[in-house]
PDB file of N, CA and C in Angstrom:
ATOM      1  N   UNK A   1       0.845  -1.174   0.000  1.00  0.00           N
ATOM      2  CA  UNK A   1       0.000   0.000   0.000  1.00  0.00           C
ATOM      3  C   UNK A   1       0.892   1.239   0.000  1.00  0.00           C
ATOM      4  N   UNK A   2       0.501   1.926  -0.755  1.00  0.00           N
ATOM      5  CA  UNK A   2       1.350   3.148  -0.861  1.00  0.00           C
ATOM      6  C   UNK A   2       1.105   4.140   0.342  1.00  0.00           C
ATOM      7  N   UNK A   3       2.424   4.980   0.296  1.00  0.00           N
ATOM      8  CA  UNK A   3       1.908   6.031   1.682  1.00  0.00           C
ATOM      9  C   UNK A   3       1.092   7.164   1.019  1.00  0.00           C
ATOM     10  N   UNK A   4       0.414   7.894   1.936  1.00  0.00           N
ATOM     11  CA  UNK A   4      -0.574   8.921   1.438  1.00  0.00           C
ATOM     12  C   UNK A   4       0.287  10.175   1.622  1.00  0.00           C
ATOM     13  N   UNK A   5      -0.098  11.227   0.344  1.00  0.00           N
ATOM     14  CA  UNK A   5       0.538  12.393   0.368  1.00  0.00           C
ATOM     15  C   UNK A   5      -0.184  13.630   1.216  1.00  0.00           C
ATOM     16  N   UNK A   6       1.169  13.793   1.799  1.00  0.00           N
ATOM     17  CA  UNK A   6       0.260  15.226   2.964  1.00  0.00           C
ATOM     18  C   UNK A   6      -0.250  16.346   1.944  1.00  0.00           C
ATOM     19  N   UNK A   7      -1.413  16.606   2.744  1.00  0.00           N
ATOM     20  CA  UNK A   7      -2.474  17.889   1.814  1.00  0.00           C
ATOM     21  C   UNK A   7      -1.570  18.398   1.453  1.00  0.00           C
ATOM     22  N   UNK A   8      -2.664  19.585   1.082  1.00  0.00           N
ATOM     23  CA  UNK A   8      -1.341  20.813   0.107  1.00  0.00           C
ATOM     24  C   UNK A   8      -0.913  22.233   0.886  1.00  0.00           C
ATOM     25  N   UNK A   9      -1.366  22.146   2.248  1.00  0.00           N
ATOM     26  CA  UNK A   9      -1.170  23.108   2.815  1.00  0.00           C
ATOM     27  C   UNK A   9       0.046  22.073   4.042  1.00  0.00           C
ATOM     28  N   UNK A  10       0.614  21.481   3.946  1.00  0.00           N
ATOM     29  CA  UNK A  10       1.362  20.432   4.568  1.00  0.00           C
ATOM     30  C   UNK A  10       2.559  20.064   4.244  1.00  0.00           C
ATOM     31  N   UNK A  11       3.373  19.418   4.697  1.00  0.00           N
ATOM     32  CA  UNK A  11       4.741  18.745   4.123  1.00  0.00           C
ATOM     33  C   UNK A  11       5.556  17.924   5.353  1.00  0.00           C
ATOM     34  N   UNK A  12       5.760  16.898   4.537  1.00  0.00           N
ATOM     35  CA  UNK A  12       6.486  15.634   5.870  1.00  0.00           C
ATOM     36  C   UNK A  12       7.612  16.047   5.565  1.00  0.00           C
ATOM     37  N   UNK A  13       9.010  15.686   7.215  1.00  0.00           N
ATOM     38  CA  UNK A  13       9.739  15.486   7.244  1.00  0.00           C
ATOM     39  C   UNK A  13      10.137  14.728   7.693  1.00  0.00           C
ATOM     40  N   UNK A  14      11.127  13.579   7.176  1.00  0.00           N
ATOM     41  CA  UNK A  14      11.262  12.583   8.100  1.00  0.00           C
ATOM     42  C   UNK A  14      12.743  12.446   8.498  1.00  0.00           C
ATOM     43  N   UNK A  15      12.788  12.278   9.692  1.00  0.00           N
ATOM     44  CA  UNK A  15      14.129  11.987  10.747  1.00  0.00           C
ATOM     45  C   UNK A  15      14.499  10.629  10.913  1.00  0.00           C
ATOM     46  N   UNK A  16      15.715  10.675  10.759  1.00  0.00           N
ATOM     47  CA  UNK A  16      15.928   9.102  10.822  1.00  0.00           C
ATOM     48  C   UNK A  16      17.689   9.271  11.838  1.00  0.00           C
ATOM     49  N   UNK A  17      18.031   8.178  12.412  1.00  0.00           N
ATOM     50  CA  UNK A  17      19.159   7.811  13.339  1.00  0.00           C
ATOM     51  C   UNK A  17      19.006   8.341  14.605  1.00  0.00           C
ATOM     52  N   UNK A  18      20.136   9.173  15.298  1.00  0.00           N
ATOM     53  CA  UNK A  18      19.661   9.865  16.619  1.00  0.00           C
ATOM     54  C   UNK A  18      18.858  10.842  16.918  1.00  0.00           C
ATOM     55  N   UNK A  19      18.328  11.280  17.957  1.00  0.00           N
ATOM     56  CA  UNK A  19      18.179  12.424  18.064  1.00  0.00           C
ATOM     57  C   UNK A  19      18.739  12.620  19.540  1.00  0.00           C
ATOM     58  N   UNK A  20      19.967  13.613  19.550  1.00  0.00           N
ATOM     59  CA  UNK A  20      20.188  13.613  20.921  1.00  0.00           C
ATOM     60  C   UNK A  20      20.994  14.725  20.719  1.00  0.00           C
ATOM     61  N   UNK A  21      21.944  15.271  21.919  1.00  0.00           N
ATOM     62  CA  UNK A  21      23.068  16.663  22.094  1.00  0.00           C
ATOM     63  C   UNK A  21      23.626  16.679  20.691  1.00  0.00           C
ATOM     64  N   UNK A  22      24.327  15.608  19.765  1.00  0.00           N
ATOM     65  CA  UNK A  22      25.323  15.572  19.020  1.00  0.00           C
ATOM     66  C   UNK A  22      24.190  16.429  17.773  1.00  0.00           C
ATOM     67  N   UNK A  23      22.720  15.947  17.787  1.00  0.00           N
ATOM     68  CA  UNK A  23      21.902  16.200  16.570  1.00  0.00           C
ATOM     69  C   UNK A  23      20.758  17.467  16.679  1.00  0.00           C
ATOM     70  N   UNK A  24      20.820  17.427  17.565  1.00  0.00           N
ATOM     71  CA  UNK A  24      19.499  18.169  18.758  1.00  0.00           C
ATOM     72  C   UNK A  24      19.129  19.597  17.627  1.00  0.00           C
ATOM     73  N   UNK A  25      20.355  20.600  17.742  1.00  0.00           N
ATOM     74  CA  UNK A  25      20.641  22.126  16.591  1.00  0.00           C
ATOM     75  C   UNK A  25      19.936  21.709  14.996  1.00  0.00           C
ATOM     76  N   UNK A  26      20.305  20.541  14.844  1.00  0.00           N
ATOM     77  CA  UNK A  26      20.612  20.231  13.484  1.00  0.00           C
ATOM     78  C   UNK A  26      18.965  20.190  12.779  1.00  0.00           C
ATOM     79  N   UNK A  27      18.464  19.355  13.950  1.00  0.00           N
ATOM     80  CA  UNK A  27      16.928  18.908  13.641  1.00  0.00           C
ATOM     81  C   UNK A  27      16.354  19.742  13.840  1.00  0.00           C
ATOM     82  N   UNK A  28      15.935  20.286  14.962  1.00  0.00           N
ATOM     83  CA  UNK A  28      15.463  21.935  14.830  1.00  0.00           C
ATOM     84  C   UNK A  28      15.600  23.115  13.788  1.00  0.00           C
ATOM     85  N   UNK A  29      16.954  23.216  13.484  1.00  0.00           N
ATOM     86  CA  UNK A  29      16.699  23.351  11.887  1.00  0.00           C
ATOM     87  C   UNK A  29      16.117  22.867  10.802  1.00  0.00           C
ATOM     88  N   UNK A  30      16.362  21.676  10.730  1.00  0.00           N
ATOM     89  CA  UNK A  30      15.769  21.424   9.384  1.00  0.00           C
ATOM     90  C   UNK A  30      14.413  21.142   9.251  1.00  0.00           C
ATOM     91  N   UNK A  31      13.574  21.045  10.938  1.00  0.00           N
ATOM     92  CA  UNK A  31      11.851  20.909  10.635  1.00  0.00           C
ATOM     93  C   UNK A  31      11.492  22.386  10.226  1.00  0.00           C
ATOM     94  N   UNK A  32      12.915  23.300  10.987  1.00  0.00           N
ATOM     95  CA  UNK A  32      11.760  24.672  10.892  1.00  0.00           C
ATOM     96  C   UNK A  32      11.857  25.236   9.344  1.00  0.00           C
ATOM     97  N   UNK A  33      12.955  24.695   9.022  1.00  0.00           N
ATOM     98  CA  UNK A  33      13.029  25.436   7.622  1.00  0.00           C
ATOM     99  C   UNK A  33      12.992  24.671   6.299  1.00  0.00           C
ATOM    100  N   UNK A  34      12.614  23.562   6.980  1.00  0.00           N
ATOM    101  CA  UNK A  34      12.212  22.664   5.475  1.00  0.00           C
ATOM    102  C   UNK A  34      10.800  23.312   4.627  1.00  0.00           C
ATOM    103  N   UNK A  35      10.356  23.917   4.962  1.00  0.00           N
ATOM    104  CA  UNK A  35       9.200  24.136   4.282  1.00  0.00           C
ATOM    105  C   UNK A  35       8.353  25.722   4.673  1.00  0.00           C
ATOM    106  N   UNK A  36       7.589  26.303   4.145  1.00  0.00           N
ATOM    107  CA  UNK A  36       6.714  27.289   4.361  1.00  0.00           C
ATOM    108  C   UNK A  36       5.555  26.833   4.622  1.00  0.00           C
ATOM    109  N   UNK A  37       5.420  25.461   4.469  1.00  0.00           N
ATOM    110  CA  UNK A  37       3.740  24.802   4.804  1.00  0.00           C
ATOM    111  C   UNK A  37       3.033  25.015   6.129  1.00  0.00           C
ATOM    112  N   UNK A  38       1.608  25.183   6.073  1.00  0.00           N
ATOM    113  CA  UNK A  38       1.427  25.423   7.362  1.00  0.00           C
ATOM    114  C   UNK A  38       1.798  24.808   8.793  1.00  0.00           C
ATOM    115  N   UNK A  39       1.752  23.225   7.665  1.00  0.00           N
ATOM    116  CA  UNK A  39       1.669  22.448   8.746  1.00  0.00           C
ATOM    117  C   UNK A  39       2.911  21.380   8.409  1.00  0.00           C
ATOM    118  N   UNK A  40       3.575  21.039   9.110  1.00  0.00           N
ATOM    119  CA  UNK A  40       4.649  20.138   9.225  1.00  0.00           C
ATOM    120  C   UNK A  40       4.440  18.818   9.829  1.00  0.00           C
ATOM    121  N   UNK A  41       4.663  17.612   9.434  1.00  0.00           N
ATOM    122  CA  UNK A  41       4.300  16.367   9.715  1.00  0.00           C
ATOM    123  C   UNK A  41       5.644  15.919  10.065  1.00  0.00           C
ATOM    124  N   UNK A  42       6.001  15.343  11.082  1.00  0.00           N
ATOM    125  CA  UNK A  42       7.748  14.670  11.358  1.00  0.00           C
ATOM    126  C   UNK A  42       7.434  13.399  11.961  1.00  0.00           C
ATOM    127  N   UNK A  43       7.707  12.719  10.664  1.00  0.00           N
ATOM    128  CA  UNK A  43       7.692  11.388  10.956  1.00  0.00           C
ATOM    129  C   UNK A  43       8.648  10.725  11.433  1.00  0.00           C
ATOM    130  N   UNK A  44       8.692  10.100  12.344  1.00  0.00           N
ATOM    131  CA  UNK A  44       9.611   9.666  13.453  1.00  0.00           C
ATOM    132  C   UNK A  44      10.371   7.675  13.439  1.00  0.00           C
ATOM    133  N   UNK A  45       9.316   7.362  12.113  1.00  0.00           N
ATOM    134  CA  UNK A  45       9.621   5.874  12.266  1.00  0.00           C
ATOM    135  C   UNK A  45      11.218   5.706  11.827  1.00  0.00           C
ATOM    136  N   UNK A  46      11.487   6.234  11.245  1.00  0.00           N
ATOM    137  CA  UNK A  46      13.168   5.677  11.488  1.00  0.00           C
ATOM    138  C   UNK A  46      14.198   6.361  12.564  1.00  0.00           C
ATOM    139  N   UNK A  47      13.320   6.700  13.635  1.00  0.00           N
ATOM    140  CA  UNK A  47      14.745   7.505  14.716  1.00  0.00           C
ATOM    141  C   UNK A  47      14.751   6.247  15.208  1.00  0.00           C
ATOM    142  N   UNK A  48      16.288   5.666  15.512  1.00  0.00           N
ATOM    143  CA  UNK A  48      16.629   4.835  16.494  1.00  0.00           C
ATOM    144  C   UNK A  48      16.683   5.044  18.016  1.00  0.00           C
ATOM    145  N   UNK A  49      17.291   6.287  18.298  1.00  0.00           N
ATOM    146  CA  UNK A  49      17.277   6.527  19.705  1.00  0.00           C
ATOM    147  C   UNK A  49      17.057   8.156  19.510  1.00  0.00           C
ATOM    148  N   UNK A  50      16.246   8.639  20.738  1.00  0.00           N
ATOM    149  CA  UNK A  50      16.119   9.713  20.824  1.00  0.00           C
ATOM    150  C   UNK A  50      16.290   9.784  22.754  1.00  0.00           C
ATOM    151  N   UNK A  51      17.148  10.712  23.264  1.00  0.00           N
ATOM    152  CA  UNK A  51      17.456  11.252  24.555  1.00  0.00           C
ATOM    153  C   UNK A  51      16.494  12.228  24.869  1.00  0.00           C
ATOM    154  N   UNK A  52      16.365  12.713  26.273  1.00  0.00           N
ATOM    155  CA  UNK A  52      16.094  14.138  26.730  1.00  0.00           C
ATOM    156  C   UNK A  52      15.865  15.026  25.578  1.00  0.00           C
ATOM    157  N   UNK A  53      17.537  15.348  25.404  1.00  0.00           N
ATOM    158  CA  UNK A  53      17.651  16.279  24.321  1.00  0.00           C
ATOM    159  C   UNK A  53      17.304  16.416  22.721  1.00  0.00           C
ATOM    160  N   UNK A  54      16.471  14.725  22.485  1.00  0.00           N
ATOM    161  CA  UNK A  54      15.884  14.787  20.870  1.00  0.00           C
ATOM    162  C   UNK A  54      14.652  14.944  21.435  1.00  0.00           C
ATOM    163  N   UNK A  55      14.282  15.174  22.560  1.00  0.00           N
ATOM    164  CA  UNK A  55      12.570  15.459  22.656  1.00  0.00           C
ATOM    165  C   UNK A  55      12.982  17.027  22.801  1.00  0.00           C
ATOM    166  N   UNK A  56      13.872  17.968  23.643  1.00  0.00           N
ATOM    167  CA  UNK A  56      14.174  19.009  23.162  1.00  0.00           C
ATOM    168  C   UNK A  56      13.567  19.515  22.277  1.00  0.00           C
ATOM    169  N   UNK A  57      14.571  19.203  21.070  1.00  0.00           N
ATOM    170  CA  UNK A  57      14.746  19.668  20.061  1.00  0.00           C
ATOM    171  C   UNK A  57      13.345  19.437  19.078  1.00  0.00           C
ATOM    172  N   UNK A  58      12.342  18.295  19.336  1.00  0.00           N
ATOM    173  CA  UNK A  58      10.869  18.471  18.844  1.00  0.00           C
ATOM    174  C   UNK A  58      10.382  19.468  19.144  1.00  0.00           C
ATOM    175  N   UNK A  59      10.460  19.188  20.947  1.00  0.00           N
ATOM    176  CA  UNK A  59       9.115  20.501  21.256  1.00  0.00           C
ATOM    177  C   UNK A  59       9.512  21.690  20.847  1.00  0.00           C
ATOM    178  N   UNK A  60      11.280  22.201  20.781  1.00  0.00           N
ATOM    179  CA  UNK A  60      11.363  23.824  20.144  1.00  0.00           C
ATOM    180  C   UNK A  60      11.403  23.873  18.863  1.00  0.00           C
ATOM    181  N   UNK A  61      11.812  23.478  18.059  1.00  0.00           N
ATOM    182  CA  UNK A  61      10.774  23.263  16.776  1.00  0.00           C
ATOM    183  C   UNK A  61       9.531  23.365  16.630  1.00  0.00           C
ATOM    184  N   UNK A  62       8.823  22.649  17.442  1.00  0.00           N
ATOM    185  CA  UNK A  62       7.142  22.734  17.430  1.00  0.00           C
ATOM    186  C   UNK A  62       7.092  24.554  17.707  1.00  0.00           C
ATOM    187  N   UNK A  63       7.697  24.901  19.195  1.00  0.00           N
ATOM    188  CA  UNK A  63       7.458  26.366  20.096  1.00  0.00           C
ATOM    189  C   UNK A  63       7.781  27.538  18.277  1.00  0.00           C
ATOM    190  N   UNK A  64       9.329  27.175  17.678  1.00  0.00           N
ATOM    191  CA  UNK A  64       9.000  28.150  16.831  1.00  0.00           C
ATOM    192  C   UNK A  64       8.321  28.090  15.340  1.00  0.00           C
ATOM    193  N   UNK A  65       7.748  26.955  15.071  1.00  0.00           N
ATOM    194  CA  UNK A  65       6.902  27.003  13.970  1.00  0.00           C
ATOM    195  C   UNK A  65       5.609  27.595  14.548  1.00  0.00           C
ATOM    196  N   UNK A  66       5.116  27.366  15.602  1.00  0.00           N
ATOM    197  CA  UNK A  66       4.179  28.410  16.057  1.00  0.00           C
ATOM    198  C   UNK A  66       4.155  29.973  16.091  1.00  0.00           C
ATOM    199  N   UNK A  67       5.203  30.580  16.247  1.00  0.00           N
ATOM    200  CA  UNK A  67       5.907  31.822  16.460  1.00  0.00           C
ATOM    201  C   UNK A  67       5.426  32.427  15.509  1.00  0.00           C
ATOM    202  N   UNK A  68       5.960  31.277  14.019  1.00  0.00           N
ATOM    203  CA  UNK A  68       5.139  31.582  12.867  1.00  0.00           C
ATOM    204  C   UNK A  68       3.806  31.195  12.061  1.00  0.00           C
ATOM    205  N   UNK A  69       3.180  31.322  13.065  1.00  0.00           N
ATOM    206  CA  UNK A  69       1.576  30.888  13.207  1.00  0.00           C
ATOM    207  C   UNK A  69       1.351  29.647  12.527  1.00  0.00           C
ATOM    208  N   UNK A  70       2.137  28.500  12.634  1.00  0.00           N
ATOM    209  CA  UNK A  70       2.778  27.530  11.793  1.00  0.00           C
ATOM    210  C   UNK A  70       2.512  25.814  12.769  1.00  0.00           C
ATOM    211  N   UNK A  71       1.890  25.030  12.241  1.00  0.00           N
ATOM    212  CA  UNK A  71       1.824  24.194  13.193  1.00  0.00           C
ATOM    213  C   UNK A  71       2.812  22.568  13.116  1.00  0.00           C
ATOM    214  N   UNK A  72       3.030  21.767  13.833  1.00  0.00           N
ATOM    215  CA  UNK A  72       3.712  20.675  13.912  1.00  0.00           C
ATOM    216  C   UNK A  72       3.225  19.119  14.582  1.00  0.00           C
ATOM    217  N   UNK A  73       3.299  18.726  14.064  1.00  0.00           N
ATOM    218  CA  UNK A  73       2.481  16.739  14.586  1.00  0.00           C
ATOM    219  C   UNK A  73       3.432  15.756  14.177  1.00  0.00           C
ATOM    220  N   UNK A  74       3.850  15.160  15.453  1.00  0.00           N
ATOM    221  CA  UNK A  74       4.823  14.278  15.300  1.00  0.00           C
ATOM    222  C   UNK A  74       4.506  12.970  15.122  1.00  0.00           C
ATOM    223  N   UNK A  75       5.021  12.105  13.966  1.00  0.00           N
ATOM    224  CA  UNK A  75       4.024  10.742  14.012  1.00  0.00           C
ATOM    225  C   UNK A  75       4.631   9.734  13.592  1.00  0.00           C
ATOM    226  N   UNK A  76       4.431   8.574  14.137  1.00  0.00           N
ATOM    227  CA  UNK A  76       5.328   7.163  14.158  1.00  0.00           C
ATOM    228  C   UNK A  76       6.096   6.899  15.021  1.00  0.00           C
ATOM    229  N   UNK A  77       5.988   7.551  16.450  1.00  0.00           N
ATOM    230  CA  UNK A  77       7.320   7.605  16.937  1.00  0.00           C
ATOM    231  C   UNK A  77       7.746   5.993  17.468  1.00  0.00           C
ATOM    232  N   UNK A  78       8.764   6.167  17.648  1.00  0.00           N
ATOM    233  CA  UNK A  78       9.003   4.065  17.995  1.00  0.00           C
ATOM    234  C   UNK A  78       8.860   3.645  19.690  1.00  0.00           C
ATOM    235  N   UNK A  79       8.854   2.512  19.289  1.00  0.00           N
ATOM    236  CA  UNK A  79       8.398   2.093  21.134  1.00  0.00           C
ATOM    237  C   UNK A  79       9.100   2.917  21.783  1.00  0.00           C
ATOM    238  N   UNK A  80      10.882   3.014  21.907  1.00  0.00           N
ATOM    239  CA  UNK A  80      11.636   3.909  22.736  1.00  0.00           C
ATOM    240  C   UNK A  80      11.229   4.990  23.086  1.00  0.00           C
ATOM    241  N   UNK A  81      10.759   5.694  21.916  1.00  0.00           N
ATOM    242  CA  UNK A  81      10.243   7.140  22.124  1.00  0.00           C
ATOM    243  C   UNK A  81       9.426   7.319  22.573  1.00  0.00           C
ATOM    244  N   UNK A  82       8.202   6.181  22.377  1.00  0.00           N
ATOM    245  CA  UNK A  82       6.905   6.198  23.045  1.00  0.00           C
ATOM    246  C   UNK A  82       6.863   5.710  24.843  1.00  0.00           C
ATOM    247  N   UNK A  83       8.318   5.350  25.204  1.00  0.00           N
ATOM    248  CA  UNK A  83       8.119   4.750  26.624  1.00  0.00           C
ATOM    249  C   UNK A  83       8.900   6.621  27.015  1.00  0.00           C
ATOM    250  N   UNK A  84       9.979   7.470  26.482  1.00  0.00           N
ATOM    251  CA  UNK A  84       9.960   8.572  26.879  1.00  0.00           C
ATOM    252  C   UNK A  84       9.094   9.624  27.300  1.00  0.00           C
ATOM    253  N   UNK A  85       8.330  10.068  25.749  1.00  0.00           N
ATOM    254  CA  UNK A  85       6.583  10.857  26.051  1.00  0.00           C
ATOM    255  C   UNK A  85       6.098   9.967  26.831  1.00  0.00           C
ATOM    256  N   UNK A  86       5.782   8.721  27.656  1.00  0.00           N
ATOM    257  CA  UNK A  86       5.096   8.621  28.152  1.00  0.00           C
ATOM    258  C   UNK A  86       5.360   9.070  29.805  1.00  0.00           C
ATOM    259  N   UNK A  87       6.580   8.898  30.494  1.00  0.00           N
ATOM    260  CA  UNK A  87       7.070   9.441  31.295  1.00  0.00           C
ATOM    261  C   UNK A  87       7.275  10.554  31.753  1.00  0.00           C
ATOM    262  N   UNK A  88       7.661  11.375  30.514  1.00  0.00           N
ATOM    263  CA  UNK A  88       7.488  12.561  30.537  1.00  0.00           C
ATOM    264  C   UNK A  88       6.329  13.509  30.381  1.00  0.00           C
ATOM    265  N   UNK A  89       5.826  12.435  29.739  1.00  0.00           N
ATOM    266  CA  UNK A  89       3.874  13.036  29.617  1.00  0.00           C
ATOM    267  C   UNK A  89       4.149  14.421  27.984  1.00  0.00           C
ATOM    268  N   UNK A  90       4.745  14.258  27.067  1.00  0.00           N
ATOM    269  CA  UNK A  90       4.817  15.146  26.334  1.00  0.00           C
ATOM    270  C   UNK A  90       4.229  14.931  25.040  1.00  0.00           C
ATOM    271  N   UNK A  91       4.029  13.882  25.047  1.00  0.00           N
ATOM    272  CA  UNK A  91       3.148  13.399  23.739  1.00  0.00           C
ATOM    273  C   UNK A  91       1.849  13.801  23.487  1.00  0.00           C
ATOM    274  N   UNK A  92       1.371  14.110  24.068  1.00  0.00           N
ATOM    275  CA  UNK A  92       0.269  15.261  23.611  1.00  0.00           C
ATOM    276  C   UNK A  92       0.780  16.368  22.949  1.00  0.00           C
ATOM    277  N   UNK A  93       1.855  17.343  23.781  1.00  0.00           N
ATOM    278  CA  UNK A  93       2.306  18.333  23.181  1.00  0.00           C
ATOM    279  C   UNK A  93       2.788  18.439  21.737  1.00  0.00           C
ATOM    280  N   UNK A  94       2.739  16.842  20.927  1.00  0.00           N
ATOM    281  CA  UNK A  94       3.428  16.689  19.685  1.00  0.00           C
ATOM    282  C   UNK A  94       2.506  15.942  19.121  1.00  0.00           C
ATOM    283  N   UNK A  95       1.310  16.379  19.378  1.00  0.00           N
ATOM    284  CA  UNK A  95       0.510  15.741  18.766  1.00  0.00           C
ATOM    285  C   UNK A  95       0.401  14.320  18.739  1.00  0.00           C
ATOM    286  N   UNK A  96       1.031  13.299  19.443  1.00  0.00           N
ATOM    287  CA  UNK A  96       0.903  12.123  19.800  1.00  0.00           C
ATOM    288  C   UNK A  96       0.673  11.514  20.748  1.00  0.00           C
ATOM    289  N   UNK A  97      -1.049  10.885  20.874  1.00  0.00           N
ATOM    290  CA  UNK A  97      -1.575  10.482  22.074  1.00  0.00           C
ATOM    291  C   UNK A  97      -0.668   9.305  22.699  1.00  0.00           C
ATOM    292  N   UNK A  98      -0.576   9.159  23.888  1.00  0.00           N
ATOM    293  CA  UNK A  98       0.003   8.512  24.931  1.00  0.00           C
ATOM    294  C   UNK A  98      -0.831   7.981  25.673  1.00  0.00           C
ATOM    295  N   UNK A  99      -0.557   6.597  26.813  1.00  0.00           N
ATOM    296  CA  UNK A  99      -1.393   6.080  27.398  1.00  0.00           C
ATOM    297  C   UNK A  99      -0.937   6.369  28.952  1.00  0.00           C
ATOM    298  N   UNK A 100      -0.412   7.302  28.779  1.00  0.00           N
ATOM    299  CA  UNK A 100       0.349   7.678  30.389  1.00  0.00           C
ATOM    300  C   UNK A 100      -1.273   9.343  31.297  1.00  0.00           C
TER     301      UNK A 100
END
């Protein structure tokens, strides 16, 4: 089955390997400025590990695509990530429900 293309007011980015101190700058860049779309989709199924600091670097990404009245939804994230937001309780904030 093929994947579905984000609307037209939209655009995926997808992250793949770490997200942590070494990557943290890098990714925050490139969600905020990959696109002018309203809305940004960051698909998460290929991060292997994400720290503290790759949830960081989501939520301020998310804080300044808002800035620019600009929104962000994080989706696929992997079990690892999903046992982090759940602890941390931040998966709402990224648009990804949690059972915490």
């Amino acid at each position: 089955m093929a994947a579905e293309e984000p609307a037209l007011d939209t655009d995926l980015v997808e992250l793949s390997g770490d997200l942590d101190m070494a990557t943290a700058h890098d990714v925050v860049v490139r969600i905020v400025e990959a696109t002018d779309e309203v809305q940004v989709i960051v698909d998460l199924s290929a991060v292997e590990f994400m720290d503290s600091t790759g949830l960081w670097a989501l939520l301020e990404a998310k804080r300044l695509l808002e800035e620019k009245d600009r929104t962000m939804i994080a989706v696929n994230p992997t079990a690892q990530m999903m046992c982090i937001l759940d602890v941390t309780q931040m998966g709402a904030a990224l648009g990804i429900e949690t059972d915490a």
